[in-house]
PDB file of N, CA and C in Angstrom:
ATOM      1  N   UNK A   1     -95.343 -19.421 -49.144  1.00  0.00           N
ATOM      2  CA  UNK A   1     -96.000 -20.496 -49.879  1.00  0.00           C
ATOM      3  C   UNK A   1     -96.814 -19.904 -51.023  1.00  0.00           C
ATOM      4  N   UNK A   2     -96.794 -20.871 -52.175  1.00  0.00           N
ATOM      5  CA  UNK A   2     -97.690 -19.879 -53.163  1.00  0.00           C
ATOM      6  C   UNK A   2     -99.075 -20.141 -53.000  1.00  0.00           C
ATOM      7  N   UNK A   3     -99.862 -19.151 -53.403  1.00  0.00           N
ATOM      8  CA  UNK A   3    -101.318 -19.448 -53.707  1.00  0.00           C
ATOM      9  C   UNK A   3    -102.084 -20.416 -54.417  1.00  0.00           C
ATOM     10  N   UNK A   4    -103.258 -21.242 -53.495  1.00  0.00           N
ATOM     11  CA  UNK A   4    -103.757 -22.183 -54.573  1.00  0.00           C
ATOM     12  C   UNK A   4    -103.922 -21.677 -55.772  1.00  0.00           C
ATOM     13  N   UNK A   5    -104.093 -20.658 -56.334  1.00  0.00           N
ATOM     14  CA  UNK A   5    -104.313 -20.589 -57.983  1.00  0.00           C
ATOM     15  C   UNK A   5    -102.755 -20.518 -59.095  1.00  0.00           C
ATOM     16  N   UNK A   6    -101.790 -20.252 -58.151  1.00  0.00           N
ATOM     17  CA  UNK A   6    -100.762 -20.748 -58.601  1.00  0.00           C
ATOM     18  C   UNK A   6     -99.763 -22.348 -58.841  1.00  0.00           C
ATOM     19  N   UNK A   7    -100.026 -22.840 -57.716  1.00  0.00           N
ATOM     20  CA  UNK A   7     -99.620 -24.154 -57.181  1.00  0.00           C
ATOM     21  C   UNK A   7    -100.195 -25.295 -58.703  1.00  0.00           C
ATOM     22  N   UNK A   8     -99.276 -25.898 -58.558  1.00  0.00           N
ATOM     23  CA  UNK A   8     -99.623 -27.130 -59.880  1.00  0.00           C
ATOM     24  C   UNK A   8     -99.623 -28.830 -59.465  1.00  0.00           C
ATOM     25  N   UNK A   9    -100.709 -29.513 -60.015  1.00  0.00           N
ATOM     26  CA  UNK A   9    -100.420 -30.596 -59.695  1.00  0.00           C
ATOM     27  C   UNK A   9    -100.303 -31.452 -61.227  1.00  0.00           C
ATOM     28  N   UNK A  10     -99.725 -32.816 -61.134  1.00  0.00           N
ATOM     29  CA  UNK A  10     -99.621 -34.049 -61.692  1.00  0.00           C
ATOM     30  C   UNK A  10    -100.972 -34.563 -62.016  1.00  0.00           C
ATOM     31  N   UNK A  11    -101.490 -35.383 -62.824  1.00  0.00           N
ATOM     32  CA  UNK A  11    -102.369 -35.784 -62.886  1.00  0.00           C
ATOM     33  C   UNK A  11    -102.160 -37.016 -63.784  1.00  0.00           C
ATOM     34  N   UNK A  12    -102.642 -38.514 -62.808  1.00  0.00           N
ATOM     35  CA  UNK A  12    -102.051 -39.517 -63.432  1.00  0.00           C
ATOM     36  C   UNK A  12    -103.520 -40.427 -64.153  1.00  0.00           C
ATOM     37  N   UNK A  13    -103.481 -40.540 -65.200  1.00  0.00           N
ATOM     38  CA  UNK A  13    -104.298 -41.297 -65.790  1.00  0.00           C
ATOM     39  C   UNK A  13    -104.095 -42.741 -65.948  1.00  0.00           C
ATOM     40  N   UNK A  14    -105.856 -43.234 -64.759  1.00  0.00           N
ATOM     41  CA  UNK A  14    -105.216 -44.710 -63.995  1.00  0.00           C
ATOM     42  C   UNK A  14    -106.062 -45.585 -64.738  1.00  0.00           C
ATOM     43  N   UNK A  15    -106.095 -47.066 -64.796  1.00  0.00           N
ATOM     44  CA  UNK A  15    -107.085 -47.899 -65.210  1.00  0.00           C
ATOM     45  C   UNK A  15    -106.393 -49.338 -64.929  1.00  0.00           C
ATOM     46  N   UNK A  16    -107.640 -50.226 -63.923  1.00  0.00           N
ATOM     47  CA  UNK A  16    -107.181 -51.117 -63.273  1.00  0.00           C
ATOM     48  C   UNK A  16    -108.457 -51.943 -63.372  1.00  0.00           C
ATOM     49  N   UNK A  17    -107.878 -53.382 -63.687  1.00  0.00           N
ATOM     50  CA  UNK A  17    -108.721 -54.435 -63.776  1.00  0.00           C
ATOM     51  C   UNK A  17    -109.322 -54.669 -62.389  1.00  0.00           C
ATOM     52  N   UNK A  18    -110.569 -54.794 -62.155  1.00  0.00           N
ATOM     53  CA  UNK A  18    -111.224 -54.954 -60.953  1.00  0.00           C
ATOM     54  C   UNK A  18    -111.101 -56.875 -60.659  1.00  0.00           C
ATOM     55  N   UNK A  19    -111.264 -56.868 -59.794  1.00  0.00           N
ATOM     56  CA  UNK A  19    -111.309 -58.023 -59.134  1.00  0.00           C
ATOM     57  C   UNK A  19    -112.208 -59.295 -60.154  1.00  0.00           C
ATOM     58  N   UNK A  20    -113.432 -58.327 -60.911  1.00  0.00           N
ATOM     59  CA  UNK A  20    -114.412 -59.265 -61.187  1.00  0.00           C
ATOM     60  C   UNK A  20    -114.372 -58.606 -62.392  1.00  0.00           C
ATOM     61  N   UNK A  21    -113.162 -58.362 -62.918  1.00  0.00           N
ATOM     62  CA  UNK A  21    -112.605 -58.301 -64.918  1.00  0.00           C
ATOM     63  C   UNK A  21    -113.167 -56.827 -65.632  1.00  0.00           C
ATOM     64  N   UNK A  22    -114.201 -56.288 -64.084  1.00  0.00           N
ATOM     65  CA  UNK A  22    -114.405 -54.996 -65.084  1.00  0.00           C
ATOM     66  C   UNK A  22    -113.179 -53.675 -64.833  1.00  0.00           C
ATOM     67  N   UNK A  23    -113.496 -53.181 -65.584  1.00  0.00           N
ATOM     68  CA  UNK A  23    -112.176 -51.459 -65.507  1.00  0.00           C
ATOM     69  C   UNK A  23    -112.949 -50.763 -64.314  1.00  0.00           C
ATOM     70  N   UNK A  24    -112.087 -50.279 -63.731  1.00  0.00           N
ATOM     71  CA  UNK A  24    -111.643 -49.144 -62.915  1.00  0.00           C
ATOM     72  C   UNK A  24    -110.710 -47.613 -63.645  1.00  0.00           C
ATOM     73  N   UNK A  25    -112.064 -46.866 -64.182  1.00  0.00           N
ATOM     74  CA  UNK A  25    -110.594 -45.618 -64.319  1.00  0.00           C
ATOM     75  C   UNK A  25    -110.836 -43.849 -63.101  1.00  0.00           C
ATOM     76  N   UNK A  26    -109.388 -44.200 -62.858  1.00  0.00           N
ATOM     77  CA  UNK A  26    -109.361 -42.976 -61.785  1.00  0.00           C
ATOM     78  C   UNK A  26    -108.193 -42.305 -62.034  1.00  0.00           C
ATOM     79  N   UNK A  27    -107.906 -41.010 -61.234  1.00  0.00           N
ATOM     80  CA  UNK A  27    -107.101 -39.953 -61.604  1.00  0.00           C
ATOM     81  C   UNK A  27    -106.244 -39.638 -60.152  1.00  0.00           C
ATOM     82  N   UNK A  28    -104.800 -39.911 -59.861  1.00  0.00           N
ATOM     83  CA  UNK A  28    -104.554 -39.749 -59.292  1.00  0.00           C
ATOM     84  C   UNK A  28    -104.036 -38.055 -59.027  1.00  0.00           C
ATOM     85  N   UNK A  29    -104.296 -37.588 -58.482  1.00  0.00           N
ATOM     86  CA  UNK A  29    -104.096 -36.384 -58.057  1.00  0.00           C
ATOM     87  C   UNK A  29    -102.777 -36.158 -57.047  1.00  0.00           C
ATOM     88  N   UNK A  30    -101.394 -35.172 -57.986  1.00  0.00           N
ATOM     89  CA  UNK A  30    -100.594 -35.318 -56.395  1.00  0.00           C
ATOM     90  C   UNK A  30     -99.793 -33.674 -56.788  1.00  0.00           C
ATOM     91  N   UNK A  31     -99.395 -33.438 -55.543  1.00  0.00           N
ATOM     92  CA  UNK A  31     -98.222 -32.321 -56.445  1.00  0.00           C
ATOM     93  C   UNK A  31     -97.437 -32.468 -57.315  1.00  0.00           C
ATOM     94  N   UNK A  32     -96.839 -31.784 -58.186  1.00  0.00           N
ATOM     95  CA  UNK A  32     -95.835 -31.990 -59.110  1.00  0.00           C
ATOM     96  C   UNK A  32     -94.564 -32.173 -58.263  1.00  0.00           C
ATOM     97  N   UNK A  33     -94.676 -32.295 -57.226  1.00  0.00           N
ATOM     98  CA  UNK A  33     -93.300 -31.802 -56.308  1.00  0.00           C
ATOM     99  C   UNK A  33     -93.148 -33.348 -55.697  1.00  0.00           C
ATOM    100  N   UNK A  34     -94.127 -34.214 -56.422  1.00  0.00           N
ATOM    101  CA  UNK A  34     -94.016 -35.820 -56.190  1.00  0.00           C
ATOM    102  C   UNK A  34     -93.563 -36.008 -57.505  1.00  0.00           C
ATOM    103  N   UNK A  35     -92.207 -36.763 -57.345  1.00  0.00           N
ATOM    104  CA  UNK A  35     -91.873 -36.953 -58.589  1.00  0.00           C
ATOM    105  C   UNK A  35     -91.515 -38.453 -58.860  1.00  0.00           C
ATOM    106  N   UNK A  36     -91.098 -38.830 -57.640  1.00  0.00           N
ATOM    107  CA  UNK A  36     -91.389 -40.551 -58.071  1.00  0.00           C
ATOM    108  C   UNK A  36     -92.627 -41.387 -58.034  1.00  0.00           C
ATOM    109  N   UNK A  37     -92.345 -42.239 -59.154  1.00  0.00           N
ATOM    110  CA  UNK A  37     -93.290 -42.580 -59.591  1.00  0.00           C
ATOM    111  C   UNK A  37     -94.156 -44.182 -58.704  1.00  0.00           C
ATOM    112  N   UNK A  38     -92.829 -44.568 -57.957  1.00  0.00           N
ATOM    113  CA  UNK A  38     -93.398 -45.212 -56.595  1.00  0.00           C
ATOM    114  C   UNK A  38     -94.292 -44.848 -56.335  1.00  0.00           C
ATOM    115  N   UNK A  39     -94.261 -43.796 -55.852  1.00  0.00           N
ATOM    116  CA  UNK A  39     -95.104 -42.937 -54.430  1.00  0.00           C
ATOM    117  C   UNK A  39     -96.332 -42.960 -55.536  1.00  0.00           C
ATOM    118  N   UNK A  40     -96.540 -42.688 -56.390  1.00  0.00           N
ATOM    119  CA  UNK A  40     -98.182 -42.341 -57.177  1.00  0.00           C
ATOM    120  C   UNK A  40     -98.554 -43.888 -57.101  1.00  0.00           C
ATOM    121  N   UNK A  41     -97.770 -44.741 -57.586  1.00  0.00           N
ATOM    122  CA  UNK A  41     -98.527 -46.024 -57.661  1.00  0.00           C
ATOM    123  C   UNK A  41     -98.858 -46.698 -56.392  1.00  0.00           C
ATOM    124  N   UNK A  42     -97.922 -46.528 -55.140  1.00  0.00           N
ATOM    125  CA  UNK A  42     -98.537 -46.690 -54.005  1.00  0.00           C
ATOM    126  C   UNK A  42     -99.805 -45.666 -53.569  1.00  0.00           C
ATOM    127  N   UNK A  43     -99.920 -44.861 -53.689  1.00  0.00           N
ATOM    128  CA  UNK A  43    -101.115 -44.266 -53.857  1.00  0.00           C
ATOM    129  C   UNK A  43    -102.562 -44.509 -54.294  1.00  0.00           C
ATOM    130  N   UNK A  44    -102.299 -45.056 -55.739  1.00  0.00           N
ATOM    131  CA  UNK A  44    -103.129 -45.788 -56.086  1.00  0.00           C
ATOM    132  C   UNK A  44    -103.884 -47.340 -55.611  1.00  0.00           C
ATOM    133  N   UNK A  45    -102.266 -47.869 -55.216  1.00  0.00           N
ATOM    134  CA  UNK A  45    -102.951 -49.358 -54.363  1.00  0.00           C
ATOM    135  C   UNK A  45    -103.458 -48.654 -53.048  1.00  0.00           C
ATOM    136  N   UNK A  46    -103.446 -47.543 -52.394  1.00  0.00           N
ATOM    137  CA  UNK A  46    -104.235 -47.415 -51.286  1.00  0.00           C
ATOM    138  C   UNK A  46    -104.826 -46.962 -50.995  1.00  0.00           C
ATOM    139  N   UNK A  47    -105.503 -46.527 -52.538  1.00  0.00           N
ATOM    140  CA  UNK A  47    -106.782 -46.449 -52.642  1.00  0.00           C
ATOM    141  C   UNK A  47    -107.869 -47.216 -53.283  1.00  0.00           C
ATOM    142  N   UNK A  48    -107.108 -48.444 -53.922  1.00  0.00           N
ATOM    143  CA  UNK A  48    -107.397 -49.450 -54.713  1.00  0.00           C
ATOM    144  C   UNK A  48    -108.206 -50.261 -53.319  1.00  0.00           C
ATOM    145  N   UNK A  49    -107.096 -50.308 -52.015  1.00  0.00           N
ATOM    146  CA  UNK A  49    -107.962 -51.489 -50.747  1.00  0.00           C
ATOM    147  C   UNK A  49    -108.722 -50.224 -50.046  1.00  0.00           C
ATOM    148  N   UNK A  50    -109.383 -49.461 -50.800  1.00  0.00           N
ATOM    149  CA  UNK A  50    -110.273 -48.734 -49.569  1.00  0.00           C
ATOM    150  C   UNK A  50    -112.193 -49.146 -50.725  1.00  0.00           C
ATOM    151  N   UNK A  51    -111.373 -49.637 -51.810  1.00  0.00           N
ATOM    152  CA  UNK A  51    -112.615 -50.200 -52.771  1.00  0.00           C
ATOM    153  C   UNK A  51    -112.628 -51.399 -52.698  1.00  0.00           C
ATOM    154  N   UNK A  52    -112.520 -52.206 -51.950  1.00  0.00           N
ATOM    155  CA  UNK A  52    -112.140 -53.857 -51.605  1.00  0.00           C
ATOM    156  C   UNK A  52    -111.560 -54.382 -53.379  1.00  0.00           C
ATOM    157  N   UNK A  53    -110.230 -53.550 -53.715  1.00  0.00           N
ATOM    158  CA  UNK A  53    -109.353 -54.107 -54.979  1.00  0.00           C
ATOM    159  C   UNK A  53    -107.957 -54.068 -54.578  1.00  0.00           C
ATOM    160  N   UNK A  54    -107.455 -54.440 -53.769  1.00  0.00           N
ATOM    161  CA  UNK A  54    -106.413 -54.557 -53.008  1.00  0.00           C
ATOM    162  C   UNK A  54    -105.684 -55.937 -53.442  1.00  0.00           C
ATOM    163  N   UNK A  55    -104.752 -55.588 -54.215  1.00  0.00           N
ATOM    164  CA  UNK A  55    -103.828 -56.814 -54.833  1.00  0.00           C
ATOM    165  C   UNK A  55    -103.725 -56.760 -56.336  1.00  0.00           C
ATOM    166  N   UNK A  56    -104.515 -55.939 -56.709  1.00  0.00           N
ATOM    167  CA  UNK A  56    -104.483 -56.094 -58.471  1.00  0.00           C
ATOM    168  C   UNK A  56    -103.588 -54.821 -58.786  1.00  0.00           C
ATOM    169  N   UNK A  57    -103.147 -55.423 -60.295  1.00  0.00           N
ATOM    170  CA  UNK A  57    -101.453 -54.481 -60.482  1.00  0.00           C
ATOM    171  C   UNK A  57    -102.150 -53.129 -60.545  1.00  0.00           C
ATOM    172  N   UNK A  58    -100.817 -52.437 -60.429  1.00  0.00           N
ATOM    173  CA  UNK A  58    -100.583 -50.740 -60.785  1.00  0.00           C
ATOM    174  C   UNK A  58     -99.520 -50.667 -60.769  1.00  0.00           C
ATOM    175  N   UNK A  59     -99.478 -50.638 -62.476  1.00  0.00           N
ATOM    176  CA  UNK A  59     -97.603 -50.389 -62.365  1.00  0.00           C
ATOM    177  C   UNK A  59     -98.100 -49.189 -63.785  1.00  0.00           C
ATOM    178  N   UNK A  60     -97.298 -49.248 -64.409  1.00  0.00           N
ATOM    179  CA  UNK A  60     -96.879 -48.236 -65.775  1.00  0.00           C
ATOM    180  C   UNK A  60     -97.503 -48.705 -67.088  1.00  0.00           C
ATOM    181  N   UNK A  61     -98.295 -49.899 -66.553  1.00  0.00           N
ATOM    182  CA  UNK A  61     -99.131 -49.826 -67.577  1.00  0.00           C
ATOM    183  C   UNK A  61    -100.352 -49.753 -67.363  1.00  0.00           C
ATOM    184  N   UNK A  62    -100.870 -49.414 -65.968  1.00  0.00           N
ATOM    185  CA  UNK A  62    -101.912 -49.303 -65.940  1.00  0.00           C
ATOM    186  C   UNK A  62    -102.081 -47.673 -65.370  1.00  0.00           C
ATOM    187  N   UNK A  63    -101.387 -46.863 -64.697  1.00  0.00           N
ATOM    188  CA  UNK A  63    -101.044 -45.763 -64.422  1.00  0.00           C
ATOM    189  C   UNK A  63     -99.783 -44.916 -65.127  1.00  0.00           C
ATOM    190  N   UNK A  64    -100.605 -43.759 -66.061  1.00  0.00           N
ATOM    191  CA  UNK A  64     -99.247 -42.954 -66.971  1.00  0.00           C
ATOM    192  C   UNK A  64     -99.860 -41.799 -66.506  1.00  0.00           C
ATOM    193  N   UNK A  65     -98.566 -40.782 -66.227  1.00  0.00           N
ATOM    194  CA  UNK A  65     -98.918 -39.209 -66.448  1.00  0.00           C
ATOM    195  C   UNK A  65     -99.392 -38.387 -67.609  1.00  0.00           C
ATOM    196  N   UNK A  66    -100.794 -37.971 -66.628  1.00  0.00           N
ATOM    197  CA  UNK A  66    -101.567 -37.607 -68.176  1.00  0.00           C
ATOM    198  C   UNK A  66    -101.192 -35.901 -68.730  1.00  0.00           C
ATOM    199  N   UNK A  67    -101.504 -35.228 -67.701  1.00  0.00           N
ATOM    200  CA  UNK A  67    -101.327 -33.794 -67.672  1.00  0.00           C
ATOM    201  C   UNK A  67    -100.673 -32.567 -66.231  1.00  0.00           C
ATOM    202  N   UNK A  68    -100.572 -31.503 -66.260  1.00  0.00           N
ATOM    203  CA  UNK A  68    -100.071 -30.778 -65.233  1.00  0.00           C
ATOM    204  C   UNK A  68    -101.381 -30.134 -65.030  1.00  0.00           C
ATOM    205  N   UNK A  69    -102.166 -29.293 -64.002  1.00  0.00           N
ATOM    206  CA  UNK A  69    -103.419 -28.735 -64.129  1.00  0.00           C
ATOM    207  C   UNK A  69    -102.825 -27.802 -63.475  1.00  0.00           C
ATOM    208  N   UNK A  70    -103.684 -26.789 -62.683  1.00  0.00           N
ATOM    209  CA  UNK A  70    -103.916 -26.046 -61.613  1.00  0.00           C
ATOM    210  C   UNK A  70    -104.647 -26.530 -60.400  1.00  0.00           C
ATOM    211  N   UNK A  71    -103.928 -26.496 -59.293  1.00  0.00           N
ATOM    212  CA  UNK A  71    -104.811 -26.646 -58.190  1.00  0.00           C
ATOM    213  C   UNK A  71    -105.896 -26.523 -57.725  1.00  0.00           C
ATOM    214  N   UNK A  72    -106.906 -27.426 -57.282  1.00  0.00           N
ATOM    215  CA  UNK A  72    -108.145 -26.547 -56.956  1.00  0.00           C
ATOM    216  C   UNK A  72    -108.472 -26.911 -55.185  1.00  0.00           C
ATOM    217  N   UNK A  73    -109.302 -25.989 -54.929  1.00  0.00           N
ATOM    218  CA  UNK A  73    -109.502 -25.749 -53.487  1.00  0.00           C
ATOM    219  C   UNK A  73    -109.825 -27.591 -52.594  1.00  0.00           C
ATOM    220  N   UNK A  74    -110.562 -27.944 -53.791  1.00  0.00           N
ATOM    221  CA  UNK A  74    -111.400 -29.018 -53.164  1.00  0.00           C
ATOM    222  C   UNK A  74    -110.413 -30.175 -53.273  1.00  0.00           C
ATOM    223  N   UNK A  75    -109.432 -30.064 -53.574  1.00  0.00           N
ATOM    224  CA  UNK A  75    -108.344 -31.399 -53.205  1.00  0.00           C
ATOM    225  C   UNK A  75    -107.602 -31.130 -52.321  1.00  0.00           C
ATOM    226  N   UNK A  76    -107.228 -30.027 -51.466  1.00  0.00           N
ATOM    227  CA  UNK A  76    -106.465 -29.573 -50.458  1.00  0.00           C
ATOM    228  C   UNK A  76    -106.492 -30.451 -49.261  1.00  0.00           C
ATOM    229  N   UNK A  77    -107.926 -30.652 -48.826  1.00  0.00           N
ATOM    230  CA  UNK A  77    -107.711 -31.261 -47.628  1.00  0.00           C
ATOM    231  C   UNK A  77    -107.116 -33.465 -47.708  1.00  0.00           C
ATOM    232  N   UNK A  78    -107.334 -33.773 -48.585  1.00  0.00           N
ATOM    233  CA  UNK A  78    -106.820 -34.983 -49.190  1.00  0.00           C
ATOM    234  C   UNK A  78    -105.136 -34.928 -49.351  1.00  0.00           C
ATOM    235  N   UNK A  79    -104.708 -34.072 -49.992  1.00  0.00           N
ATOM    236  CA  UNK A  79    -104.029 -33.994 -50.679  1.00  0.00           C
ATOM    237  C   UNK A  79    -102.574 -33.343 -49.024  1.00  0.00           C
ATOM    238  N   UNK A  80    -103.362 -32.703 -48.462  1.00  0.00           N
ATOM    239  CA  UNK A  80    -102.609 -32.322 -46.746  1.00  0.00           C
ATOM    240  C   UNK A  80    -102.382 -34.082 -45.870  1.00  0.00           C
ATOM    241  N   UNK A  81    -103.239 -34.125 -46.423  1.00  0.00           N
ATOM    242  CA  UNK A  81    -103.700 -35.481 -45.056  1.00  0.00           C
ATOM    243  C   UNK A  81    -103.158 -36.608 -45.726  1.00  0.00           C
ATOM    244  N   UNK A  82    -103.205 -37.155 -46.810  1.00  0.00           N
ATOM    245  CA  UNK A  82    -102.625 -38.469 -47.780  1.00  0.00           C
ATOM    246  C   UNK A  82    -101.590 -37.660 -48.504  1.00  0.00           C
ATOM    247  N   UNK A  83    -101.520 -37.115 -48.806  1.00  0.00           N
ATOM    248  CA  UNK A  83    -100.734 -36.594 -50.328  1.00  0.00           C
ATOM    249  C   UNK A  83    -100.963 -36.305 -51.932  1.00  0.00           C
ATOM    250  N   UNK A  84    -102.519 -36.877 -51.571  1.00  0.00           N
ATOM    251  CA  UNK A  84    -103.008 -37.696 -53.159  1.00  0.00           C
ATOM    252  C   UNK A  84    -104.283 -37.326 -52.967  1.00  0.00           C
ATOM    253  N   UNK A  85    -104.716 -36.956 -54.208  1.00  0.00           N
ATOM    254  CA  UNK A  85    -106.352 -36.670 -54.385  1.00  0.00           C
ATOM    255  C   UNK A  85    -106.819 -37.775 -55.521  1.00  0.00           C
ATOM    256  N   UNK A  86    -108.393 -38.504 -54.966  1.00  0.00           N
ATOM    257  CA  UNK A  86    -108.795 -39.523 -56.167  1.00  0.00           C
ATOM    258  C   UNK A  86    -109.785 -38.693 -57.034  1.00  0.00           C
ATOM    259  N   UNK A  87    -109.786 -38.639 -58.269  1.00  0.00           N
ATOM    260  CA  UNK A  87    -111.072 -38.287 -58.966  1.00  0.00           C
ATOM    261  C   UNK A  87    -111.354 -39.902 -59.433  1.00  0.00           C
ATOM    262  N   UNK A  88    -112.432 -40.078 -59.063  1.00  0.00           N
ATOM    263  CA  UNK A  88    -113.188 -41.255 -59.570  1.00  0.00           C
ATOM    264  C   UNK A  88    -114.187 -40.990 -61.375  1.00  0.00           C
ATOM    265  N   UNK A  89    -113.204 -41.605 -62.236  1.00  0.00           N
ATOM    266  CA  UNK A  89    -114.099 -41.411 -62.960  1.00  0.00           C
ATOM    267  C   UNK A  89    -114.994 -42.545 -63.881  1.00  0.00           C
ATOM    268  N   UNK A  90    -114.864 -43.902 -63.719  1.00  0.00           N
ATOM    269  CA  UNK A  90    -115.557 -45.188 -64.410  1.00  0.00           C
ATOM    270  C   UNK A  90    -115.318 -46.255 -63.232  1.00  0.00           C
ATOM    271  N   UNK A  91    -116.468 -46.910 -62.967  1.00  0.00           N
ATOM    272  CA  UNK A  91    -116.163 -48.279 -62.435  1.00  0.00           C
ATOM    273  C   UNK A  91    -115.742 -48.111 -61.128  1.00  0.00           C
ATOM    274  N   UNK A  92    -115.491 -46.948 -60.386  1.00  0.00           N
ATOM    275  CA  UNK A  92    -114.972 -46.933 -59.330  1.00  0.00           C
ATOM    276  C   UNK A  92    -116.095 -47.179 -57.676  1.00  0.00           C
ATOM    277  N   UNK A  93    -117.576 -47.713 -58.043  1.00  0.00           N
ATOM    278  CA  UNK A  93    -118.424 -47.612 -56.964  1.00  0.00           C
ATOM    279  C   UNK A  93    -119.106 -48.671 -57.058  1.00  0.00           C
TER     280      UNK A  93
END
């Protein structure tokens, strides 16, 4: 297996109308070795109902692939256990 400092992930740049009209933007985090684009957007809705936003779209226009990064330590255990790491970055609390 390669080393986390080798290993690469996907990084999907998300933004989703909240329930009550404001934005939500978050970063889905997955391996590059996820390549359909299903699987990221289900991802996103299930993490969308762990913020009571469960039902509002995520399709391709609200989730696009932004960049490839490098792995980092602190998404491992998410990313073992779901598949998917969230960075929360607007509106998400």
């Amino acid at each position: 297996m390669e080393n986390a400092t080798t290993r690469k992930v996907n990084v999907w740049d998300t933004y989703v109308t909240k329930k009550d009209g404001a934005i939500m933007h978050f970063d889905i985090v997955a391996p590059v070795e996820t390549t359909n684009t299903a699987t990221i957007y289900d991802y996103g809705r299930s993490y969308l109902e762990t913020k009571n936003q469960g039902g509002q779209p995520l399709t391709s226009k609200q989730c696009r692939l932004c960049h490839v990064e490098n792995f980092r330590a602190e998404w491992q255990a998410d990313i073992e256990e779901k598949g998917y790491f969230i960075i929360e970055m607007e509106g998400c609390r």
